[in-house]
N, C-alpha and C. Protein backbone atom coordinates (compact mmCIF):
# COMPACT_ATOMS: atom_id res chain seq x y z
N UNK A 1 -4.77 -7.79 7.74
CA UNK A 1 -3.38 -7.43 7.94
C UNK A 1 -3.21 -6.95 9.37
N UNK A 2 -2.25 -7.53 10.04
CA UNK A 2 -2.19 -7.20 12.01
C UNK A 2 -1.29 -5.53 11.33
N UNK A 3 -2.08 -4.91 12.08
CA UNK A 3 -1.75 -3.38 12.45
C UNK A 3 -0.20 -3.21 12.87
N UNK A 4 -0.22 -4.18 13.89
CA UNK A 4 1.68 -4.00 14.77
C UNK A 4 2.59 -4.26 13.21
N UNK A 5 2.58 -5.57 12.85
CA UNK A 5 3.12 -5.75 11.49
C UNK A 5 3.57 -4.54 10.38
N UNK A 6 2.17 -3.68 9.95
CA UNK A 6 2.32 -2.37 9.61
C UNK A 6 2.99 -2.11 10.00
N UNK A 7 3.13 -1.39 11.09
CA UNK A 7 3.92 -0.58 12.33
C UNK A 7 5.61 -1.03 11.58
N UNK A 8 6.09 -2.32 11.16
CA UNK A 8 7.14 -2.41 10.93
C UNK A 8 7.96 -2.20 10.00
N UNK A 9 6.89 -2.18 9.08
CA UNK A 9 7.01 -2.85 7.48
C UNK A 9 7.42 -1.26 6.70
N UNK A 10 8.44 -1.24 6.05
CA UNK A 10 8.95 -0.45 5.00
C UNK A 10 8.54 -0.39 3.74
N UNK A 11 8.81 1.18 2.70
CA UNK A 11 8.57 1.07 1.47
C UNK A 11 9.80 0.53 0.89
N UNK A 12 10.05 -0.37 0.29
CA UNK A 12 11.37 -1.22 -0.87
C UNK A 12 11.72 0.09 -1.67
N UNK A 13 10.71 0.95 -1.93
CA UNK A 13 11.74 1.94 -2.92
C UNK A 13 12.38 3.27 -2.13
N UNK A 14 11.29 3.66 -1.24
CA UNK A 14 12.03 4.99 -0.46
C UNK A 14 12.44 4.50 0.61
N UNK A 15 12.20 3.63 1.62
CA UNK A 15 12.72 2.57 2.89
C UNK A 15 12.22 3.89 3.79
N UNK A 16 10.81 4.53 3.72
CA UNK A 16 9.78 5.06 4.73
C UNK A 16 8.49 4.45 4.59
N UNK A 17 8.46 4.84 6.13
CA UNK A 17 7.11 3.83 6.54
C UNK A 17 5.52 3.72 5.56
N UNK A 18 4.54 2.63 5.86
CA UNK A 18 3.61 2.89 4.94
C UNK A 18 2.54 2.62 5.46
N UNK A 19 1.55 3.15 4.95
CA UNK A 19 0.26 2.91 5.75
C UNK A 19 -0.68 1.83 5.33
N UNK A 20 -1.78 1.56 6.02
CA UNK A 20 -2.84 0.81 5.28
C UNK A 20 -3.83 1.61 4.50
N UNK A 21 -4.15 1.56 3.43
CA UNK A 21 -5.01 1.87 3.12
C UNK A 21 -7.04 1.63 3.19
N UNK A 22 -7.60 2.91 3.22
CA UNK A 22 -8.76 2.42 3.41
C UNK A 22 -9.47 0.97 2.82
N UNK A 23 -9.03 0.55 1.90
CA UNK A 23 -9.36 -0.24 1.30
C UNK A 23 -9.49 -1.71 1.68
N UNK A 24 -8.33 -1.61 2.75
CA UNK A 24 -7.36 -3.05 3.01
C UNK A 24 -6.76 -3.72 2.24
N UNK A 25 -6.52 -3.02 1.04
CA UNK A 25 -6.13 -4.16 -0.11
C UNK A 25 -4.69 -4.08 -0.61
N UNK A 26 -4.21 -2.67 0.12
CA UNK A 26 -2.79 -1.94 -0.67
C UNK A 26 -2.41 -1.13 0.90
N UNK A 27 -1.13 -1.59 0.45
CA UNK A 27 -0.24 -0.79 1.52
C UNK A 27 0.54 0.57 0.66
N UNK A 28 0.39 1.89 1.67
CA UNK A 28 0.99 2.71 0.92
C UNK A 28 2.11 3.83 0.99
N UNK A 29 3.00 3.86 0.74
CA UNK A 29 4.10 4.87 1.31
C UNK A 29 4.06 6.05 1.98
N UNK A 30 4.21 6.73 3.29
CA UNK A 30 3.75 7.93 3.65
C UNK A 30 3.86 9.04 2.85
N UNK A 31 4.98 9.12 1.65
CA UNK A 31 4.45 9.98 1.02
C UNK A 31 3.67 10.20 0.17
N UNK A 32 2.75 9.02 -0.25
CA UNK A 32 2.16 8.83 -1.26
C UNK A 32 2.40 8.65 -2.74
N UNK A 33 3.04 8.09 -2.82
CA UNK A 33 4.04 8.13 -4.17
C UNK A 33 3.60 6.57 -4.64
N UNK A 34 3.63 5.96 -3.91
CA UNK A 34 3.94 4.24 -4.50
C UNK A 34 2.62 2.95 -3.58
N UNK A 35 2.26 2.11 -3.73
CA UNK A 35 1.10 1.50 -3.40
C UNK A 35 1.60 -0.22 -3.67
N UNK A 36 1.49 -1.32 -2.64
CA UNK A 36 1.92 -2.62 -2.59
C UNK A 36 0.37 -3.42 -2.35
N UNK A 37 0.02 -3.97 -3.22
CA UNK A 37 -1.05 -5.21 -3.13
C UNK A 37 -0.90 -6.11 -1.84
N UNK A 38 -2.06 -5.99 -1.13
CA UNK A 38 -2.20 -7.22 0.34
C UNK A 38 -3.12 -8.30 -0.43
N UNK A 39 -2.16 -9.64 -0.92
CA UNK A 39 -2.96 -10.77 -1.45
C UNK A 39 -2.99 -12.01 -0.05
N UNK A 40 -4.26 -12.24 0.03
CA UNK A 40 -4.49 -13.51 1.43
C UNK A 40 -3.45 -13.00 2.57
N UNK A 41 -4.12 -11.68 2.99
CA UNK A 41 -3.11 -11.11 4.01
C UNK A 41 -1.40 -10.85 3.84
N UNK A 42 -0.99 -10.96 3.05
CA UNK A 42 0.39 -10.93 2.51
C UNK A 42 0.77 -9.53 1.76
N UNK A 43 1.54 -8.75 2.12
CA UNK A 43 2.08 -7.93 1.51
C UNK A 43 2.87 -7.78 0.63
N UNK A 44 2.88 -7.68 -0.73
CA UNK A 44 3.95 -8.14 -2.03
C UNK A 44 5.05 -6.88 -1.74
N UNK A 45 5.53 -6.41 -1.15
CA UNK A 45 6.46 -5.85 -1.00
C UNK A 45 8.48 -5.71 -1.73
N UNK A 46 8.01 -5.89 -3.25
CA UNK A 46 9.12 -6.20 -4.33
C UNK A 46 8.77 -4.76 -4.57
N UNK A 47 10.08 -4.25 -5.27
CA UNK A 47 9.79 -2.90 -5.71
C UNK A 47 8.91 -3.55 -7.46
N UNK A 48 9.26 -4.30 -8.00
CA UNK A 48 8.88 -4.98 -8.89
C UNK A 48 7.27 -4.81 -8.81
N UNK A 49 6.46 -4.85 -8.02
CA UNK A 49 5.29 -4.98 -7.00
C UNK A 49 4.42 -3.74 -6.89
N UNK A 50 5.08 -2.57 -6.53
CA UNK A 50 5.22 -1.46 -6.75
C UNK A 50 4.07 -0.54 -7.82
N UNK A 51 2.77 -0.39 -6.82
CA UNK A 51 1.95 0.70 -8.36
C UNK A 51 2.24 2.40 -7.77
N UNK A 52 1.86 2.86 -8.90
CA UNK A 52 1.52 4.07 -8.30
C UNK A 52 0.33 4.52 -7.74
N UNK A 53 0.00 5.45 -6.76
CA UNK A 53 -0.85 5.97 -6.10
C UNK A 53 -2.02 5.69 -6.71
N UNK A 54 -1.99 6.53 -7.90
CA UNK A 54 -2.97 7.29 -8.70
C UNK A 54 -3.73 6.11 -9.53
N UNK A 55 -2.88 4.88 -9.58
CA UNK A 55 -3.63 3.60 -9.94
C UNK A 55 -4.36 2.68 -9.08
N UNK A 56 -4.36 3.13 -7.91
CA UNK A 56 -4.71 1.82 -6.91
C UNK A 56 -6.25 1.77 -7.58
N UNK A 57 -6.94 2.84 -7.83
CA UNK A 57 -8.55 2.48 -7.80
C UNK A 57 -8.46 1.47 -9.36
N UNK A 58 -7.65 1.64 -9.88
CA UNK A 58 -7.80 0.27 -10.96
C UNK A 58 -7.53 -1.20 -10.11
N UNK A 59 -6.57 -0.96 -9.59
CA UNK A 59 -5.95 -2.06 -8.49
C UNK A 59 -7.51 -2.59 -7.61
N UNK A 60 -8.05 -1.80 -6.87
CA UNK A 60 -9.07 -2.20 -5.75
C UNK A 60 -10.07 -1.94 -6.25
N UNK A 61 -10.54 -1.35 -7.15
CA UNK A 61 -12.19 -0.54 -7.05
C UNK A 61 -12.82 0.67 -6.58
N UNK A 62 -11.61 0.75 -5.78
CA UNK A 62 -12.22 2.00 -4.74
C UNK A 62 -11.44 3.23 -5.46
N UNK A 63 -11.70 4.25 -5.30
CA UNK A 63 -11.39 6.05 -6.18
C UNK A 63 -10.57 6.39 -4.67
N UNK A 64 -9.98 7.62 -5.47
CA UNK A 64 -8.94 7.83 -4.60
C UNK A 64 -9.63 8.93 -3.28
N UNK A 65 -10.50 9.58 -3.83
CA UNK A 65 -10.88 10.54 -2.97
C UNK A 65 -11.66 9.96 -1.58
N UNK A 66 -12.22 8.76 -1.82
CA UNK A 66 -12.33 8.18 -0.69
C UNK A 66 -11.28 7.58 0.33
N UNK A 67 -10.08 8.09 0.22
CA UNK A 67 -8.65 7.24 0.52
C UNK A 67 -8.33 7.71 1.83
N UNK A 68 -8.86 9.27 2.40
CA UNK A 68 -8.64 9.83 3.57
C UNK A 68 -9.93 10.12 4.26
């Protein structure tokens, strides 16, 4: 996922910015609330799309405490 891109890209449900996650696999809202799947570099960005935080490690594999 190009970093600048990030830099642009909005959350669909709060419309604040979001980060990458350690993972590379999920983009995630700065406040931490909500989490978007990166499939073949693509960001699903539907609120439809939309997990919560606290699920991504079902989503990726990875646990949350490794996230910062």
């Amino acid at each position: 996922m190009d970093k600048k891109l990030i830099g642009i890209l909005i959350c669909p449900k709060t419309l604040k910015p979001l980060k990458l996650h350690p993972s590379g696999n999920v983009l995630i809202n700065i406040d931490g609330d909500f989490a978007y799947p990166i499939s073949d570099g693509i960001p699903k960005l539907t609120i439809d799309a939309a997990i919560p935080v606290e699920k991504i490690s079902e989503f990726d594999g990875s646990s949350k405490k490794n996230e910062g």
